[in-house]
Every structure is written in C-alpha cells, then in structure tokens.
C-alpha atoms as a PDB file:
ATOM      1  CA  UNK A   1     -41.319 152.701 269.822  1.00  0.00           C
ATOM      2  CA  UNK A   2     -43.460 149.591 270.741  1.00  0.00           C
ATOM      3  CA  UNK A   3     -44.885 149.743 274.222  1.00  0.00           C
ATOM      4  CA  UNK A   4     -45.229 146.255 275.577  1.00  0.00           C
ATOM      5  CA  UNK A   5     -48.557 145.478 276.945  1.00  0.00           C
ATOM      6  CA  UNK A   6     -48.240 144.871 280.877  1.00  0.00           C
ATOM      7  CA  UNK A   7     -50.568 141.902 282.055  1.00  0.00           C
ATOM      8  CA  UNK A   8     -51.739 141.929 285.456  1.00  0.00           C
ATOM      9  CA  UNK A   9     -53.299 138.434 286.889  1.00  0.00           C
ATOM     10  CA  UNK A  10     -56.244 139.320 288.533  1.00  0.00           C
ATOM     11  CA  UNK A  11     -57.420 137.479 291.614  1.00  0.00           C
ATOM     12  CA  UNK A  12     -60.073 134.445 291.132  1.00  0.00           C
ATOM     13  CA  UNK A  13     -63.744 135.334 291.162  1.00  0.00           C
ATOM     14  CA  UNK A  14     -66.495 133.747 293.099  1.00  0.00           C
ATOM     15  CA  UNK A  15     -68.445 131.677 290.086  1.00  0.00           C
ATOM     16  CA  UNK A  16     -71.372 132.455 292.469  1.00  0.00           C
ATOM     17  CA  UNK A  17     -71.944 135.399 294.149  1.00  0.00           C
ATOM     18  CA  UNK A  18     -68.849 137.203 292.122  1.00  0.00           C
ATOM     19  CA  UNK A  19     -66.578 137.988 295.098  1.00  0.00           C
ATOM     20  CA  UNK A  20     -62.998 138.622 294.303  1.00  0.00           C
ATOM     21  CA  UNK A  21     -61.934 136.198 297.195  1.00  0.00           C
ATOM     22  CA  UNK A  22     -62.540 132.984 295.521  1.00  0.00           C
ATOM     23  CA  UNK A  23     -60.239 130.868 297.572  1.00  0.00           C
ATOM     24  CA  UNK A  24     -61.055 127.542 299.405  1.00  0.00           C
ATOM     25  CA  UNK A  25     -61.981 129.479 302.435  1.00  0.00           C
ATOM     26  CA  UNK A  26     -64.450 131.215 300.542  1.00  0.00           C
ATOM     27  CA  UNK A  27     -65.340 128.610 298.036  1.00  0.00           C
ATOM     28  CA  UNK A  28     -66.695 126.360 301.432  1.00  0.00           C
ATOM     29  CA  UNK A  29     -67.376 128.038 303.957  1.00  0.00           C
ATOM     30  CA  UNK A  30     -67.952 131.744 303.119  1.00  0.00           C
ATOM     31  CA  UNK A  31     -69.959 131.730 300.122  1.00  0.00           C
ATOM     32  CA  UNK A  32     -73.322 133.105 300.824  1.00  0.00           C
ATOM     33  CA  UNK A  33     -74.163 129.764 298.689  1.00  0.00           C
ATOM     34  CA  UNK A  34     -72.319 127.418 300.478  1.00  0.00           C
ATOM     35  CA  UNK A  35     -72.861 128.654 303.952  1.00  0.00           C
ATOM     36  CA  UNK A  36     -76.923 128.336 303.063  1.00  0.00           C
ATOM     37  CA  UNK A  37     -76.427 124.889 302.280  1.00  0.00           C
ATOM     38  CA  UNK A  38     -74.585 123.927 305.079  1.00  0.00           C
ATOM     39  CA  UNK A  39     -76.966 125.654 307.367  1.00  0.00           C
ATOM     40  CA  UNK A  40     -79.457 123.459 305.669  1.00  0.00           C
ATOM     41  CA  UNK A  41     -77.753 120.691 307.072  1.00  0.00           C
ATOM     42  CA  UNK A  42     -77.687 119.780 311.096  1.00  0.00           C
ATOM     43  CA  UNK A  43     -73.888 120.411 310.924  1.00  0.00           C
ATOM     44  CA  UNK A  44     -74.626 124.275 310.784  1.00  0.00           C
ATOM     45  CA  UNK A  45     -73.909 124.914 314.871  1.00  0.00           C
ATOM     46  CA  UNK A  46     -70.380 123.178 314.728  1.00  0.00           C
ATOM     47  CA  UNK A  47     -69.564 124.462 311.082  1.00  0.00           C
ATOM     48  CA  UNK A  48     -70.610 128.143 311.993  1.00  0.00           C
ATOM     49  CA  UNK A  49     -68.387 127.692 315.846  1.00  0.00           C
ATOM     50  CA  UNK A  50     -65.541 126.458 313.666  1.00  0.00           C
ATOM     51  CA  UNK A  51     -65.618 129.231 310.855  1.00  0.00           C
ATOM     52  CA  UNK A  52     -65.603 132.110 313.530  1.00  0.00           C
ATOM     53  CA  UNK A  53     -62.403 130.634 315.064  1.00  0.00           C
ATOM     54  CA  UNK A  54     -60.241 132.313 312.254  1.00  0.00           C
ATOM     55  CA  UNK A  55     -58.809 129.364 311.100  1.00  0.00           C
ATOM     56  CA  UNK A  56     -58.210 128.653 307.240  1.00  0.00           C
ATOM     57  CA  UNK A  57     -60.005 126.124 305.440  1.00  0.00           C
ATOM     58  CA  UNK A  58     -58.015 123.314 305.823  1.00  0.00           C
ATOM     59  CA  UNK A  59     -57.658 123.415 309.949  1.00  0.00           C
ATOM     60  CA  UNK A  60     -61.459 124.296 309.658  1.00  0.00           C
ATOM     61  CA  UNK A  61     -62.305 120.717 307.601  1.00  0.00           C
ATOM     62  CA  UNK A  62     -59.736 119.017 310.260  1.00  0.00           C
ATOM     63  CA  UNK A  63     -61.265 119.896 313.205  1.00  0.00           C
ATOM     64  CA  UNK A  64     -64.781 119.572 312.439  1.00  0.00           C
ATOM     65  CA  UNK A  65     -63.451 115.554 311.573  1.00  0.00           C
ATOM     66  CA  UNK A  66     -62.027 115.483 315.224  1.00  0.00           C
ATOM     67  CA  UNK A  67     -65.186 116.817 317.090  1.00  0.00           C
ATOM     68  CA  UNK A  68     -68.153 115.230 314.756  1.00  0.00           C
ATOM     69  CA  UNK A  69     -69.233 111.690 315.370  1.00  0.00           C
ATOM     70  CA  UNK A  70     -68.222 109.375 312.390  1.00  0.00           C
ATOM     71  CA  UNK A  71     -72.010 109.454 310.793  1.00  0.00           C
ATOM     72  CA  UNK A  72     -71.629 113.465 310.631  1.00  0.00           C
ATOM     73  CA  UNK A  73     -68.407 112.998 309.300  1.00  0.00           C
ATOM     74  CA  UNK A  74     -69.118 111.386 306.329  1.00  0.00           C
ATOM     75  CA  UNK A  75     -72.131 114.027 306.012  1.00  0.00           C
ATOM     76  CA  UNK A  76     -69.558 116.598 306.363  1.00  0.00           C
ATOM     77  CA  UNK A  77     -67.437 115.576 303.540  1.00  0.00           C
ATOM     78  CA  UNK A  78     -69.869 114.707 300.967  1.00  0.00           C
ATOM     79  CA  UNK A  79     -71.245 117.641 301.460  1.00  0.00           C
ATOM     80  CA  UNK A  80     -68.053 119.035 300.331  1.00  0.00           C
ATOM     81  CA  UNK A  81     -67.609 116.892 297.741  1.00  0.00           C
ATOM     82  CA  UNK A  82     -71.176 118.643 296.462  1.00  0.00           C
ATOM     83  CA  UNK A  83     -70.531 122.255 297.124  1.00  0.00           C
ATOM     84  CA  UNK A  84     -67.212 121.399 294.668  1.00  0.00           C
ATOM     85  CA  UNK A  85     -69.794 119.935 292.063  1.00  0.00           C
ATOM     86  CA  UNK A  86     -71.915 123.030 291.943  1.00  0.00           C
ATOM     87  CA  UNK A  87     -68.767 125.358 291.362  1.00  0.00           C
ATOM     88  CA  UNK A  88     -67.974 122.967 288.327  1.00  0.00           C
ATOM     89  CA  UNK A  89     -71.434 123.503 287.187  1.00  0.00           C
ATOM     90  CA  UNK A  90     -71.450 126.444 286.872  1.00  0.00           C
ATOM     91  CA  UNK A  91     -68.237 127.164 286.336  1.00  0.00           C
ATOM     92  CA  UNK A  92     -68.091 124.532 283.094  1.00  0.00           C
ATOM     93  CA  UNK A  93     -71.519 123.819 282.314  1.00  0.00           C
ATOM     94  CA  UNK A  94     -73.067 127.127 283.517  1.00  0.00           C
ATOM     95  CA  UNK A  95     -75.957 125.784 285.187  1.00  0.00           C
ATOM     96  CA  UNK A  96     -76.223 126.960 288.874  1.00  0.00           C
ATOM     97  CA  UNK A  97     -77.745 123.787 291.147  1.00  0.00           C
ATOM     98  CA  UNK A  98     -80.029 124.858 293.748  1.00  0.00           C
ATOM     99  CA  UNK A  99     -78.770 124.763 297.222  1.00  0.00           C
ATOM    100  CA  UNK A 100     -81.225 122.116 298.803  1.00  0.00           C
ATOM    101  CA  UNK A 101     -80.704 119.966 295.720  1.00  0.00           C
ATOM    102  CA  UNK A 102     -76.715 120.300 296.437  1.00  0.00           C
ATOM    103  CA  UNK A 103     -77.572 119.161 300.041  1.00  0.00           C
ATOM    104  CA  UNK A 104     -80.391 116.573 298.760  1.00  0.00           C
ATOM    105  CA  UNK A 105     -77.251 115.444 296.544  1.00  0.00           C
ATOM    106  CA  UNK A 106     -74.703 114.866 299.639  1.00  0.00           C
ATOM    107  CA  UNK A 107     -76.942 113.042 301.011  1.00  0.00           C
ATOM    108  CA  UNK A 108     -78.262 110.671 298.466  1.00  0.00           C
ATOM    109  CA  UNK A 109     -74.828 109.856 297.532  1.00  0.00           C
ATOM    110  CA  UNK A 110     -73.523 108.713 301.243  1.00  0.00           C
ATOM    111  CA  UNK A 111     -77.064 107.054 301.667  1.00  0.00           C
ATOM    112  CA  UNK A 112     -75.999 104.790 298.628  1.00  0.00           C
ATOM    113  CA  UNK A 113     -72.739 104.648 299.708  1.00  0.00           C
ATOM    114  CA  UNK A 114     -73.504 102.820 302.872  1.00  0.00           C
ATOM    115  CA  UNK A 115     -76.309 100.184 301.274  1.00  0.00           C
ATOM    116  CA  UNK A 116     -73.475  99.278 298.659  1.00  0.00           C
ATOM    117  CA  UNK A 117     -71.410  98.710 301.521  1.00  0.00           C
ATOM    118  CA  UNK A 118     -73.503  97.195 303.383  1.00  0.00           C
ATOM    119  CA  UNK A 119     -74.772  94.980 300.780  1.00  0.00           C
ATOM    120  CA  UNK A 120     -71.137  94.019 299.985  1.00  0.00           C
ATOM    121  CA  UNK A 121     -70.271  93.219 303.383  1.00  0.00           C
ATOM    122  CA  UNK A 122     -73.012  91.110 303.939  1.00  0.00           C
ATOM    123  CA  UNK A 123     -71.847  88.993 300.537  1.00  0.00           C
ATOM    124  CA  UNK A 124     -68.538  88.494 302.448  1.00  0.00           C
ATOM    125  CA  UNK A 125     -67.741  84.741 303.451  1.00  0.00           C
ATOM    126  CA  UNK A 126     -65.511  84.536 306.173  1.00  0.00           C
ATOM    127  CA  UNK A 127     -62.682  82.114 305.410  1.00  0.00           C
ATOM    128  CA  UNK A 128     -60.892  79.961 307.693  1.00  0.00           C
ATOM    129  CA  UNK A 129     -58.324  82.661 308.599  1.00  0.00           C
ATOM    130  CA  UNK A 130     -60.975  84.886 309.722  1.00  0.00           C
ATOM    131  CA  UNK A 131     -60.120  86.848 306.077  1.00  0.00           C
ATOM    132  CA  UNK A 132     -63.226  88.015 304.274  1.00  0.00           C
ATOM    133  CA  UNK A 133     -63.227  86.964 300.641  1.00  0.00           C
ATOM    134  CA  UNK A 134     -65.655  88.376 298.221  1.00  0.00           C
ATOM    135  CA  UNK A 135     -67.981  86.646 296.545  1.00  0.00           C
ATOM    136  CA  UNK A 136     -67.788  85.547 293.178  1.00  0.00           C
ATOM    137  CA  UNK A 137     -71.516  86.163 292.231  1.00  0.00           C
ATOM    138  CA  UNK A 138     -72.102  88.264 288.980  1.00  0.00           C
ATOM    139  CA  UNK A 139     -74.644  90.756 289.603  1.00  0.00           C
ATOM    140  CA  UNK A 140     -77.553  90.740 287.064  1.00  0.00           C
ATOM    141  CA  UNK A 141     -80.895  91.017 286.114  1.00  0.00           C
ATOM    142  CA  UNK A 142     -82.686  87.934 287.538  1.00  0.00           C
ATOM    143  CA  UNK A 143     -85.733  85.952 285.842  1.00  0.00           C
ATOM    144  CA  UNK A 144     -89.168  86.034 287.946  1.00  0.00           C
ATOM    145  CA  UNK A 145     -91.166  83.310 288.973  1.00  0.00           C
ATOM    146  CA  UNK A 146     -93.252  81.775 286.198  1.00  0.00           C
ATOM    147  CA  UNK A 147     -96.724  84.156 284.747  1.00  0.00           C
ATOM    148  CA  UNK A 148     -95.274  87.390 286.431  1.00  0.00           C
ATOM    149  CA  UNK A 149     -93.419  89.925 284.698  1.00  0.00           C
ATOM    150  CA  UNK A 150     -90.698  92.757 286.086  1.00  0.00           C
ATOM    151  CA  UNK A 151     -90.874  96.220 285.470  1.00  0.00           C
ATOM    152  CA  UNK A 152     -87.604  98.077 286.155  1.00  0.00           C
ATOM    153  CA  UNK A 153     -87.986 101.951 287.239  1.00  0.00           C
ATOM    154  CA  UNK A 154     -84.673 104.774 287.076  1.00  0.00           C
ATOM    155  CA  UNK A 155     -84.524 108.150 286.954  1.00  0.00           C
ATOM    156  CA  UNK A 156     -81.791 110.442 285.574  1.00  0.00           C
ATOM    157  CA  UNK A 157     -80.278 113.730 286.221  1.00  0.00           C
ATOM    158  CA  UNK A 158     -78.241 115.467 283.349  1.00  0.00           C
ATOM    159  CA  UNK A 159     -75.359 118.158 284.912  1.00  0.00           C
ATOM    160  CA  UNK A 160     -76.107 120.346 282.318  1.00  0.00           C
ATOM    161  CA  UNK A 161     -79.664 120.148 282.055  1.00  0.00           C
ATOM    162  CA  UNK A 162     -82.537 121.632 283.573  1.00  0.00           C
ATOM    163  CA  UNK A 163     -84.337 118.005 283.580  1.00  0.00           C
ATOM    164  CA  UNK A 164     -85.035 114.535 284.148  1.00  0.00           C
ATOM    165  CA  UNK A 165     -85.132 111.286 282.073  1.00  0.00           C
ATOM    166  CA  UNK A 166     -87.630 108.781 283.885  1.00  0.00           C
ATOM    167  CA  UNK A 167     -86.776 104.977 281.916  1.00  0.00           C
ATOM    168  CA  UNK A 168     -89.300 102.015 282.231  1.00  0.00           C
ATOM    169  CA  UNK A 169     -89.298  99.076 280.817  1.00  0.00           C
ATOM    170  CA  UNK A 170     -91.117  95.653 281.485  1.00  0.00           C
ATOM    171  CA  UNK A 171     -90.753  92.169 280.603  1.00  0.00           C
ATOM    172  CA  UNK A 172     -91.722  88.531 280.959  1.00  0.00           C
ATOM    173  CA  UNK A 173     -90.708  85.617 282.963  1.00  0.00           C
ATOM    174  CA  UNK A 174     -88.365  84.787 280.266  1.00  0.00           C
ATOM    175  CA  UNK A 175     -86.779  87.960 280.301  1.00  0.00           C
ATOM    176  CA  UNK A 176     -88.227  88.910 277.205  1.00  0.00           C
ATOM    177  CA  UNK A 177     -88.771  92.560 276.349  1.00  0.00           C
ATOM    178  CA  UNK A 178     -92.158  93.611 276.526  1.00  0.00           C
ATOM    179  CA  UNK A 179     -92.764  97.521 276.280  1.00  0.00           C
ATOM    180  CA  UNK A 180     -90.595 100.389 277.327  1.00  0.00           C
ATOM    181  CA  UNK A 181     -91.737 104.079 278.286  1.00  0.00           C
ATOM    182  CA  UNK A 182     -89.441 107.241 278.153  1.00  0.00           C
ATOM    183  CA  UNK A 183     -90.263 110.648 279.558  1.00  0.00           C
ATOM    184  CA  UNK A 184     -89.026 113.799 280.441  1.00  0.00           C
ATOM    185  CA  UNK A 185     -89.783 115.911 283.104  1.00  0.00           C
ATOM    186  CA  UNK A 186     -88.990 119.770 283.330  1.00  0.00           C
ATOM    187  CA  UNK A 187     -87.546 121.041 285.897  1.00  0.00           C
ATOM    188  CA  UNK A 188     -84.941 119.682 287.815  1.00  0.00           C
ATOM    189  CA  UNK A 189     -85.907 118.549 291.050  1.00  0.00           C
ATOM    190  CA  UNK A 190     -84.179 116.473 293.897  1.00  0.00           C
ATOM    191  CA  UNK A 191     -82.946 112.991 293.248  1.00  0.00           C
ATOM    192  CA  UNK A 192     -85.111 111.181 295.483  1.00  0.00           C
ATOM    193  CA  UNK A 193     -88.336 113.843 294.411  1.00  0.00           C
ATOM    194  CA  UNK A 194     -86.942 112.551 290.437  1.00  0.00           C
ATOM    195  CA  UNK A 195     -86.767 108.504 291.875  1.00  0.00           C
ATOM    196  CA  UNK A 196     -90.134 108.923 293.621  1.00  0.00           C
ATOM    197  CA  UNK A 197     -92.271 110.498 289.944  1.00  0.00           C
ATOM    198  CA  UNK A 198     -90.754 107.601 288.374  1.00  0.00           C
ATOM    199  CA  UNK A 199     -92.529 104.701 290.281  1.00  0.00           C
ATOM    200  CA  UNK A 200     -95.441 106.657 290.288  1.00  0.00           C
ATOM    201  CA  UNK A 201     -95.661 107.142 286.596  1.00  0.00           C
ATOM    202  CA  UNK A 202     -95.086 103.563 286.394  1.00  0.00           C
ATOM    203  CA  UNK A 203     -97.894 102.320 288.670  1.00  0.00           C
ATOM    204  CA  UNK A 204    -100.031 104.812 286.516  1.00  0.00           C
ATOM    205  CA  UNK A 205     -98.813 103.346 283.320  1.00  0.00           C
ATOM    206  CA  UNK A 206     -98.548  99.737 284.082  1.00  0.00           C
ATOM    207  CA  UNK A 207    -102.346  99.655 285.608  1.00  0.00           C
ATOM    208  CA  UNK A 208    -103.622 101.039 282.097  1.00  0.00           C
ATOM    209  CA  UNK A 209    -101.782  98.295 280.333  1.00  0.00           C
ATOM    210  CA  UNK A 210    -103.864  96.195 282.971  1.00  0.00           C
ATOM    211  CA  UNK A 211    -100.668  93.217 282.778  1.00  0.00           C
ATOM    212  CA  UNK A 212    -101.478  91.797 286.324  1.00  0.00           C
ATOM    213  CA  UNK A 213     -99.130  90.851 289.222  1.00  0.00           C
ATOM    214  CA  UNK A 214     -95.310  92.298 288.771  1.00  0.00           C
ATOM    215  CA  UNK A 215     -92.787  93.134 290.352  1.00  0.00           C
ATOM    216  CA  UNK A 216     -91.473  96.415 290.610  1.00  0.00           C
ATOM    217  CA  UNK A 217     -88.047  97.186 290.828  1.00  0.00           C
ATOM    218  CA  UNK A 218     -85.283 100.362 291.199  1.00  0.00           C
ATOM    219  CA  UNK A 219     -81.699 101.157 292.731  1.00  0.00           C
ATOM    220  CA  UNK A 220     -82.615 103.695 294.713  1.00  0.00           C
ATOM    221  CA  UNK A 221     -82.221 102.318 298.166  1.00  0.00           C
ATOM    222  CA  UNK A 222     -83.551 105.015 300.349  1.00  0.00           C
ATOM    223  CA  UNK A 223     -86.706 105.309 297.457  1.00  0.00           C
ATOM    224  CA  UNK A 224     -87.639 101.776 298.468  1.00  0.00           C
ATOM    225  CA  UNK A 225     -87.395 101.814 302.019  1.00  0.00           C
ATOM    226  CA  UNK A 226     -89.827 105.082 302.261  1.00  0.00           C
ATOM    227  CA  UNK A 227     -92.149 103.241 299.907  1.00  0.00           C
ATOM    228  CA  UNK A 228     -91.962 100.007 302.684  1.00  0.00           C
ATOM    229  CA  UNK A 229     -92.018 102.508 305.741  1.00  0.00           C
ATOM    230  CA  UNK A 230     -94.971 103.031 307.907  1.00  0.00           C
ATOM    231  CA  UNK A 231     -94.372 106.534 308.851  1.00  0.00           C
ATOM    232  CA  UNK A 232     -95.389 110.029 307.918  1.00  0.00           C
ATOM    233  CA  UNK A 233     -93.570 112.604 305.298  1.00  0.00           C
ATOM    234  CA  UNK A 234     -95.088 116.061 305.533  1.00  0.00           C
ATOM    235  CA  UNK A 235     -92.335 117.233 302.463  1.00  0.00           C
ATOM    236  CA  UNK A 236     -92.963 116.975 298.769  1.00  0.00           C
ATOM    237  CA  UNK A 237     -91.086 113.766 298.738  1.00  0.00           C
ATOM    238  CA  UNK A 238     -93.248 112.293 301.447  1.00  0.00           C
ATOM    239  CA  UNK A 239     -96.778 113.420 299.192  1.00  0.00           C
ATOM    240  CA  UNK A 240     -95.360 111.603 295.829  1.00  0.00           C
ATOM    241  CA  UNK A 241     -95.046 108.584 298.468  1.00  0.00           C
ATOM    242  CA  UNK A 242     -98.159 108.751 300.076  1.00  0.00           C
ATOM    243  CA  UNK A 243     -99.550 108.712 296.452  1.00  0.00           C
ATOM    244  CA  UNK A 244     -97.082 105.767 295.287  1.00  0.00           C
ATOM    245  CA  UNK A 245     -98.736 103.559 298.459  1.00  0.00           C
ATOM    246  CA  UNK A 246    -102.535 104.566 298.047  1.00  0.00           C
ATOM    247  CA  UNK A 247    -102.059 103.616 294.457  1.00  0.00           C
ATOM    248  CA  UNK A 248    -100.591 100.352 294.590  1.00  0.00           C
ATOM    249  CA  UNK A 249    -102.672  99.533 297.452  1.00  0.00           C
ATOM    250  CA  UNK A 250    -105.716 100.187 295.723  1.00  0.00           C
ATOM    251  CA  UNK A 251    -104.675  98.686 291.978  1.00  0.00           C
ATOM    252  CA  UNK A 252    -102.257  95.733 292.740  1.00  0.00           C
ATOM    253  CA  UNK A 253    -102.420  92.695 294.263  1.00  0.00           C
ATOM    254  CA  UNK A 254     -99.525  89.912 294.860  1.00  0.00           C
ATOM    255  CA  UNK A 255     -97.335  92.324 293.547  1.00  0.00           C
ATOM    256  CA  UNK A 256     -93.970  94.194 295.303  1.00  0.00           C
ATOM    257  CA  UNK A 257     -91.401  96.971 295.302  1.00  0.00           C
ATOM    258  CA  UNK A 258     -88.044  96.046 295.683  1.00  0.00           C
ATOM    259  CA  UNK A 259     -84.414  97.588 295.360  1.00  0.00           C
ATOM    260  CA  UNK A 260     -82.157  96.117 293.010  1.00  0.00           C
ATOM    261  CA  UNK A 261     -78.353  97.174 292.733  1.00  0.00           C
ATOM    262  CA  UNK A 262     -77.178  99.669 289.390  1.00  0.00           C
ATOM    263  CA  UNK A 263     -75.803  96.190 287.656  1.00  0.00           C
ATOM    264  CA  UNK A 264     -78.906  94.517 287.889  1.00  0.00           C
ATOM    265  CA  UNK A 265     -80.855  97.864 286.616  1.00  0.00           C
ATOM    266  CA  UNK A 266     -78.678  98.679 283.548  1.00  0.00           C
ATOM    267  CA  UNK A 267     -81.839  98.324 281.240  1.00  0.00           C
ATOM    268  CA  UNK A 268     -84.172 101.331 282.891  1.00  0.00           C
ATOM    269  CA  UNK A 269     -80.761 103.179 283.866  1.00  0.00           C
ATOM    270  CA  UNK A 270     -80.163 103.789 279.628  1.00  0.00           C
ATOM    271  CA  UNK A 271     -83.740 104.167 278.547  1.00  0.00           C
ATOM    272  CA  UNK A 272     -83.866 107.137 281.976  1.00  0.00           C
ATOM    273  CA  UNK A 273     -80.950 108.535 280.458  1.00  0.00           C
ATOM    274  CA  UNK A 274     -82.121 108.733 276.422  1.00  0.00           C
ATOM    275  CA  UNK A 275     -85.211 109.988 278.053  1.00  0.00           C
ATOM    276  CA  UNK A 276     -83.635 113.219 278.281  1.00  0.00           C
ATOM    277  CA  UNK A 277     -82.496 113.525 274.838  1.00  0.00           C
ATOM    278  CA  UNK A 278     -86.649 113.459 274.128  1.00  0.00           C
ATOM    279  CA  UNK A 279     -89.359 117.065 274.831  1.00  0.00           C
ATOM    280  CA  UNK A 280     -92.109 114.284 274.920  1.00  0.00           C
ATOM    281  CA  UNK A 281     -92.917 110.737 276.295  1.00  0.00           C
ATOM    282  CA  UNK A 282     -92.233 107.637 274.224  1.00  0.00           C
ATOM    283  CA  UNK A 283     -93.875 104.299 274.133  1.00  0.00           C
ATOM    284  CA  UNK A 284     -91.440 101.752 272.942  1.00  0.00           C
ATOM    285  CA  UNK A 285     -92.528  98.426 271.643  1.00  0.00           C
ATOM    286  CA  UNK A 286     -89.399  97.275 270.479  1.00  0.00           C
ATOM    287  CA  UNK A 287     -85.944  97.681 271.786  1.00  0.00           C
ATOM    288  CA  UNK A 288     -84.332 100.808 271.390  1.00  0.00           C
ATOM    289  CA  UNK A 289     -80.321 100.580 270.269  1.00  0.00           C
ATOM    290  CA  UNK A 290     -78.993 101.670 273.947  1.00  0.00           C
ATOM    291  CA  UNK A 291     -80.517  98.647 274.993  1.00  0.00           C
ATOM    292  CA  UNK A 292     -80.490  95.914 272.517  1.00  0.00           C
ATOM    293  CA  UNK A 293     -76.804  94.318 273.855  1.00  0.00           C
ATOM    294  CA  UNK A 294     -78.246  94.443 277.664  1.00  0.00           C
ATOM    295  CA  UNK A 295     -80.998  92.648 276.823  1.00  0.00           C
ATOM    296  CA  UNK A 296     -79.165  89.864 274.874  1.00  0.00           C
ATOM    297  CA  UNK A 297     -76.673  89.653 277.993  1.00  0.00           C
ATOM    298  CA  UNK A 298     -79.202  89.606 280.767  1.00  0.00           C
ATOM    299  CA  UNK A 299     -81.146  86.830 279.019  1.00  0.00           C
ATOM    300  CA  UNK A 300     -78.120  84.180 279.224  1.00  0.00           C
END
C-alpha cells in the first residue's frame, strides 16, 4: 500500500532575524531590523506611537501619511521602499545591507528625487494658457570653455556586492578623451561616504597628472552642495569633505565643482560601474568598450 506523502505549508520566515511571523506587519515595523532603522530616522516617536496602537500594517502606513507633514511623508515611504530592498537582498542576492546604509539609501534617493524635480520644473515654460510645457532640450555632456578640460566623477554600488566602483575620466575642450581611472573600493559604505572617496581620489589623481584648471563634475546633488557649503560635518561623510575642500583649496586654482544630471554623466557612470568587475585600480589611456559609443555621441 502506498502512503501518500502529506505536505504541510509552513508559515513565511523572517529573511532576517528568522521569525516565523514574516508578514507585512513584521516585515516593517516589527523586525528588530527594520524597527532599528526607523529609529534611526526622526520618524521613530510617531512610528513607535502608531505601532503600539494595534493596528495592522496597512492602517499603520495610513495614518502616519495623515499626521506627518508632507517632507516626512515622503521620508516615510522611501524608507519603506528601502526596508523592501534589503529583504530582496537578502532574500535573492543573500547579502544583508546594513541598517544605516538602508536609511542612508532612503534618503539619498528622495534627496535626488526632489533636485530632478526641481530641476525639471524650473525647465518648464509657461505657455499662454498658463500650461507648463517641457522643454525640448536634450540633456548631454557639454564642451568647456577653450584650454580647460572636464573631469567627470561617479561612484557605484553593486546589490550583490560587498563594494564600490569609483569611474573617472577626463577630457579636453573638444571633448576628446584624455585618460580614464577605475578603482575599487572594499567595503561597502554609504552612497554619499562612496560619492564623497570618489572626488577625493580624483583631486589626488588629477593634481599628479599636474593638467591645470578643470572642471569637476558629478550627479550627486547633495555631494556637491556639502562640497559648496560653509558649515561643519562632525560624521565620516563630513571628514572626506573637509579633506575634498582643504585639497582643492590648496592645489587648484580657477577651477570648480559642479553637479551635472545622470544623462550628462553617462561616461564616469559606466567606467564606476566596470570598476567593480576589477580587485585593482586601472589607468586607462584609451577608451574602454563600455564607453566608446558615448563618447562618439557626446562629441556631436
């Protein structure tokens, strides 16, 4: 007689701290994980008020929308949005981010969220209607002034990688390639921490290759308005800063730091993310594949 094998479906398990309630409740809010990082954040008072109301997870996330202002809000939900990219992480990839980098990782991504939009808005015309049309403008790399060259700075952050890939590259007035530098930088660390190593390596390398006033560019919004800001950073982030300014202070003259959009950074943005493929630093003196077609395109 064949006994037939009875399955039983066991309940979900936390991919984190391996709790048998892995439900949304828990997966937000109840996690030791989750809970840490949103105590990190200065939406732990209302979160932790809300959570000990008994509610499930979905009248928790609605009334925290009613009673934070709209700036906490958005906080609120990309941090979320984060927590939900960690369980995938490890769940898929099986690399566990650390809890300030999913916090650090929130917030980066609404802090680029709002200079895009800003940015957009302000390349609105207003038409005759009072309707906003957008304009047409194609979003590029952009020649310099004549004798000065550009040298374009981006960092990148595999999901299933324990590193970064820092991508440099500089060239003419013409738009001409110049050099290129790759490196790769063990461990992960936070995306602005990542952004901030990159210009610094590149003020490093750029003053050995001794090429004069340039301009220095990346897409990291909130990376360039530290570097501009007259204020003082007691974190790691704010040190790699304080470094950054000191240094270009001290070793360049008529030269900037400037943000660019992603478009007009596509060059650095591949050579950041080959980087990682790479133990070692590179020095490229001619163009790498992953670049080649940019380059052609961007010099039209």
């Amino acid at each position: 007689m064949r006994l037939r094998e009875k399955r039983v479906n066991c309940p979900p398990h936390c991919a984190l701290c391996n709790s048998a309630d892995e439900d949304s409740l828990h997966l937000f809010f109840n996690c030791p994980s989750s809970s840490n990082i949103l105590n990190l954040s200065n939406l732990s008072n209302a979160v932790n008020t809300a959570v000990t109301q008994g509610l499930n997870s979905t009248a928790i996330i609605f009334h925290l929308l009613q009673v934070l202002s709209a700036e906490e809000s958005a906080l609120f939900a990309t941090i979320l949005w984060s927590i939900w990219k960690q369980r995938n992480n490890k769940i898929w990839n099986d690399v566990t981010d650390a809890q300030n980098f999913v916090l650090e990782r929130a917030s980066s991504l609404l802090y680029e969220w709002n200079a895009t939009r800003n940015a957009r808005l302000k390349n609105n015309d207003v038409n005759g209607n009072g309707e906003h049309s957008q304009s047409a403008r194609v979003i590029k790399w952009s020649k310099r002034n004549r004798g000065r060259m550009k040298c374009n700075i981006d960092a990148s952050f595999p999901n299933n990688e324990n590193k970064i890939g820092i991508g440099i590259c500089i060239r003419d007035d013409e738009g001409v390639f110049v050099i290129a530098r790759t490196e790769c930088l063990i461990p992960k660390c936070d995306v602005h921490i990542g952004e901030a190593l990159g210009l610094l390596t590149a003020f490093q390398w750029v003053h050995e290759l001794q090429l004069g006033p340039i301009e220095f560019e990346l897409d990291s919004k909130k990376m360039v308005d530290s570097f501009g800001a007259n204020r003082h950073d007691s974190t790691e982030f704010g040190a790699i800063i304080n470094n950054c300014k000191i240094m270009f202070n001290h070793l360049y003259e008529n030269s900037s730091v400037e943000f660019v959009r992603r478009q007009a950074n596509g060059v650095a943005h591949e050579l950041a993310k080959a980087a990682t493929l790479s133990a070692s630093f590179h020095i490229l003196v001619t163009p790498p594949h992953c670049i080649e077609h940019i380059l052609i395109n961007e010099m039209l």
